[in-house]
C-alpha atoms as a PDB file:
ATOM      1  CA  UNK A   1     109.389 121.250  49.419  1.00  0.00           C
ATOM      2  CA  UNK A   2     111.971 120.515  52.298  1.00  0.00           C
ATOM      3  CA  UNK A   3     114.831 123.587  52.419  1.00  0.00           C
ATOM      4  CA  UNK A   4     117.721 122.480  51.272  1.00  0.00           C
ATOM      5  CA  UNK A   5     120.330 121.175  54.192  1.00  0.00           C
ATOM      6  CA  UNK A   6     123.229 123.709  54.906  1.00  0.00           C
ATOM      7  CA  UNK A   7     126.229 121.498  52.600  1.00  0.00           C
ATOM      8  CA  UNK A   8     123.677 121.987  49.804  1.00  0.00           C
ATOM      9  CA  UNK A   9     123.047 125.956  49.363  1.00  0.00           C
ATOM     10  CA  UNK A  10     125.288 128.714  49.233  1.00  0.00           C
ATOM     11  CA  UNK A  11     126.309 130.844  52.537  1.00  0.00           C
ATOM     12  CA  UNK A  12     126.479 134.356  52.896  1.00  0.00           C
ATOM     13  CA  UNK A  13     129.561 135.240  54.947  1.00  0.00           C
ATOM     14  CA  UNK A  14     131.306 138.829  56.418  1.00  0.00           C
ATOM     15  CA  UNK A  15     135.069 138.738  57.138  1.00  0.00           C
ATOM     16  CA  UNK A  16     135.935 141.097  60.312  1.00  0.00           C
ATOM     17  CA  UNK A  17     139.025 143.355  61.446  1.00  0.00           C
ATOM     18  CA  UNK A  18     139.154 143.522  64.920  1.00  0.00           C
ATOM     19  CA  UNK A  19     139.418 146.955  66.806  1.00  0.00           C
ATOM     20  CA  UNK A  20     143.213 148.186  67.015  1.00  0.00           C
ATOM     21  CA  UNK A  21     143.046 151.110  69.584  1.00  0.00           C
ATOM     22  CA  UNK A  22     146.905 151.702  69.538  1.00  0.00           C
ATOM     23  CA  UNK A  23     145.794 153.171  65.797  1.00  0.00           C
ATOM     24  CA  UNK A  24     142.441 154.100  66.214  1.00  0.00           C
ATOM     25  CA  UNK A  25     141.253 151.499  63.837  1.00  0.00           C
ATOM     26  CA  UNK A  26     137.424 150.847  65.201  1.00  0.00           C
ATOM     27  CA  UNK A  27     137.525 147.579  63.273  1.00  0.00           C
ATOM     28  CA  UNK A  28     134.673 146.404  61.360  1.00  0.00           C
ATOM     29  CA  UNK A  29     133.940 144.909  58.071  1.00  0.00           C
ATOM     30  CA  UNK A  30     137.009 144.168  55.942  1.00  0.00           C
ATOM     31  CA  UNK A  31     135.175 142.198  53.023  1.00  0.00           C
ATOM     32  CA  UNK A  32     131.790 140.021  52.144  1.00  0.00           C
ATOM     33  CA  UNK A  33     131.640 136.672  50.898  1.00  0.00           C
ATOM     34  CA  UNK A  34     129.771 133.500  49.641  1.00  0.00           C
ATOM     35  CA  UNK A  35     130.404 129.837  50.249  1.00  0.00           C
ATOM     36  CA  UNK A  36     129.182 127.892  47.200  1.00  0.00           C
ATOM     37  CA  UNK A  37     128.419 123.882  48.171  1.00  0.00           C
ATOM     38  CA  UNK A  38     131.593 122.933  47.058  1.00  0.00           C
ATOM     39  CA  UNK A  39     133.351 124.834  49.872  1.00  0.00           C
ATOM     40  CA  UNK A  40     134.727 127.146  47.531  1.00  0.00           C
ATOM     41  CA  UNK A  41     134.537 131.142  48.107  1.00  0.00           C
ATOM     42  CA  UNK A  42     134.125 134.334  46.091  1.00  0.00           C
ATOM     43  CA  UNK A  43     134.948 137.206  47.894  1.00  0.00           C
ATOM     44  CA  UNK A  44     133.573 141.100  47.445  1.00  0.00           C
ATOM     45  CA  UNK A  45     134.493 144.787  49.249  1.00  0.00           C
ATOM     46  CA  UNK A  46     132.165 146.647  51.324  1.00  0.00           C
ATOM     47  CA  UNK A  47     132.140 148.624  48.058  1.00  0.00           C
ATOM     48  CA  UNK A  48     130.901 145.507  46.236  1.00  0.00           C
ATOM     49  CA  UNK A  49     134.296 145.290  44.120  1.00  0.00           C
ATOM     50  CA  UNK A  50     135.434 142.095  43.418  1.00  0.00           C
ATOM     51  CA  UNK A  51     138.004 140.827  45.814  1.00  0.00           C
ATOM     52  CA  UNK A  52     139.010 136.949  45.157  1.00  0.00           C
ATOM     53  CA  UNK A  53     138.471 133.347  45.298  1.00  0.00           C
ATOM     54  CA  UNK A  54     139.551 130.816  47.804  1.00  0.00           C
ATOM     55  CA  UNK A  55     139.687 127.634  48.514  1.00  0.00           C
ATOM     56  CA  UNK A  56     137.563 127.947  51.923  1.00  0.00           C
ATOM     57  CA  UNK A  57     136.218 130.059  53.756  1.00  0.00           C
ATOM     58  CA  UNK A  58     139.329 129.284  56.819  1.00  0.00           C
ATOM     59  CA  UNK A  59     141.785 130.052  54.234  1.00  0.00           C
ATOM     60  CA  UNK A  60     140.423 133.504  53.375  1.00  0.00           C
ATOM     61  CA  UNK A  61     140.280 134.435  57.045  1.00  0.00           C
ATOM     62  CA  UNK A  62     143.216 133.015  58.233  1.00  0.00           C
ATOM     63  CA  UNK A  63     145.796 134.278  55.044  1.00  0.00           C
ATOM     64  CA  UNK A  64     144.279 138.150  56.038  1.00  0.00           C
ATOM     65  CA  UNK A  65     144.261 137.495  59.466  1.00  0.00           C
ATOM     66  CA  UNK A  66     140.357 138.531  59.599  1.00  0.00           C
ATOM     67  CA  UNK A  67     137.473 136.905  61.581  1.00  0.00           C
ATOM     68  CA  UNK A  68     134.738 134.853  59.765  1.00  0.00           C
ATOM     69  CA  UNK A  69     131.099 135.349  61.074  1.00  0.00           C
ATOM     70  CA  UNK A  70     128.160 133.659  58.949  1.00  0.00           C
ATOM     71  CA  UNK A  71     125.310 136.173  57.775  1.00  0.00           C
ATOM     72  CA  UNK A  72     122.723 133.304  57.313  1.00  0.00           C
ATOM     73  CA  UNK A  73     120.838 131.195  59.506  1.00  0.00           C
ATOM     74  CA  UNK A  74     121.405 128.258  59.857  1.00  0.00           C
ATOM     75  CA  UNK A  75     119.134 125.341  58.800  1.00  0.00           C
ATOM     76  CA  UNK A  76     117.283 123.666  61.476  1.00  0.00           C
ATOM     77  CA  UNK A  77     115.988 120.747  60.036  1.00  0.00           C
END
């Protein structure tokens, strides 16, 4: 059976702080999240508390000012 191509499964994302020295923030993981096909997201703490759904992935990171990095690999097919 042929993996499924990348519009058709769900993504595993991780949404970033960056490093703030001025406050001795180190940065790191803010909050997990999943892309379903639709583009739609579900977002989770580090804790694993639910956190909220978006719209997209973009609109997540850019309305907390966080960076997105995908936790997947991606499909090369």
């Amino acid at each position: 059976m042929p993996a499924p191509r990348l519009e058709e499964r769900a993504r595993l994302f991780a949404l970033l702080r960056y490093p703030d020295e001025e406050y001795g923030d180190d940065g790191g993981v803010e909050l997990y999240g999943v892309q379903v096909p639709d583009g739609s997201v579900a977002t989770i703490t580090v804790s694993g508390r639910p956190h909220g759904c978006w719209s997209s992935c973009d609109r997540v990171a850019g309305q907390l000012g966080l960076h997105l990095v995908w936790l997947d690999v991606e499909c090369s097919a």
